[in-house]
Protein backbone atom coordinates (compact mmCIF):
# COMPACT_ATOMS: atom_id res chain seq x y z
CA UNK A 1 -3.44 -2.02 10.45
CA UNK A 2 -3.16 -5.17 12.82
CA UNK A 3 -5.21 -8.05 11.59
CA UNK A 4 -3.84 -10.65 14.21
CA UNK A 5 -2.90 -9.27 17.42
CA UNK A 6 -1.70 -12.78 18.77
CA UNK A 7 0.70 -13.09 15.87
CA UNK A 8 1.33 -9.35 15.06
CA UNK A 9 0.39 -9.71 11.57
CA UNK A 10 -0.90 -6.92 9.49
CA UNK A 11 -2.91 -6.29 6.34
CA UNK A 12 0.26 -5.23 4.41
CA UNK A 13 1.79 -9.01 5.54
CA UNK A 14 -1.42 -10.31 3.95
CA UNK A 15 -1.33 -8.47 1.16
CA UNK A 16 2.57 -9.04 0.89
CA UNK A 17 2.03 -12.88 1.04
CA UNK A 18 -0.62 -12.76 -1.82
CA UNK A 19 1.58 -10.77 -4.32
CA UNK A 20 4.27 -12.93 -3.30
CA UNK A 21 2.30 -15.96 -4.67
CA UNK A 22 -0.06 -17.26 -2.02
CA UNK A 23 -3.34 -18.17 -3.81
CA UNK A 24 -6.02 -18.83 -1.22
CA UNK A 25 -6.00 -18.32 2.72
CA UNK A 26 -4.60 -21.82 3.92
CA UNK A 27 -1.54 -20.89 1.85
CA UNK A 28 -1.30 -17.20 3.95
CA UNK A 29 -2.18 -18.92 6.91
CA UNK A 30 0.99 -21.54 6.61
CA UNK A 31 3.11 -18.76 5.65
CA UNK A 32 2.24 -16.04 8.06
CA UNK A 33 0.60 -17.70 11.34
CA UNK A 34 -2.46 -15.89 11.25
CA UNK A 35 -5.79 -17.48 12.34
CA UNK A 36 -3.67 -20.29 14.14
CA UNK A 37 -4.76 -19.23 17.42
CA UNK A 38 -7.53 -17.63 19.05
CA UNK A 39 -9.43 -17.21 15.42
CA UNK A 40 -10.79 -13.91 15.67
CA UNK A 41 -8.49 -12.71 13.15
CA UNK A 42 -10.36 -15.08 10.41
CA UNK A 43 -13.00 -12.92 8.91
CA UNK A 44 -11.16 -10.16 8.22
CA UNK A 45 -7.84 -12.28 7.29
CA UNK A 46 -10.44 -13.63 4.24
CA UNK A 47 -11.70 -10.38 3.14
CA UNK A 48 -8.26 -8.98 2.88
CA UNK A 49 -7.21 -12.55 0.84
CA UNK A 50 -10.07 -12.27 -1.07
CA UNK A 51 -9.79 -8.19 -2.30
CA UNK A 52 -5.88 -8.80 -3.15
CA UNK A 53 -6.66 -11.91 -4.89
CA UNK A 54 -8.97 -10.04 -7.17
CA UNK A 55 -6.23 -6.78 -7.54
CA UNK A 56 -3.56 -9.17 -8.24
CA UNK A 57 -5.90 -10.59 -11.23
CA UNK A 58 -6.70 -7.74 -12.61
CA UNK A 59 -3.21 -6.38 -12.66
CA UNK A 60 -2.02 -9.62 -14.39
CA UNK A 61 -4.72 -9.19 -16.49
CA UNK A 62 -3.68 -5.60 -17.44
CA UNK A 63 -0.60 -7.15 -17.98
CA UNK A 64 -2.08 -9.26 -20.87
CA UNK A 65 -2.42 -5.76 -23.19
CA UNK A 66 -0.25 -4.13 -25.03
CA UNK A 67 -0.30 -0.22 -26.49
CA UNK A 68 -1.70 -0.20 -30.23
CA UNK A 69 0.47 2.58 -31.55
């Protein structure tokens, strides 16, 4: 879905940019444009951030254990 129509950026970008190590929105913002013009784009832009910041922990933190065989 389009999050940014100025910038054409979509919620897979955003999500994209946050598994690919962005760690808070000014960091997706630098990286993809979004939010850098008319602003409407912001409130969704941080929900998205915000919900793949959280999946992203919890599949590192899955990560953390191992099978007890």
């Amino acid at each position: 879905m389009y999050v940014c129509l100025c910038k054409g950026i979509t919620d897979n970008q955003i999500k994209d940019a946050v598994f690919g190590g962005a760690s808070n929105l000014r960091e997706v913002r630098k990286q993809l444009g979004v939010m850098s013009q008319c602003g409407k784009c912001g409130i969704m832009t941080k929900q998205i951030v915000e919900e793949t910041l959280s999946d992203r922990s919890v599949e590192e933190q899955s990560n953390l254990f191992y099978a007890v065989s």
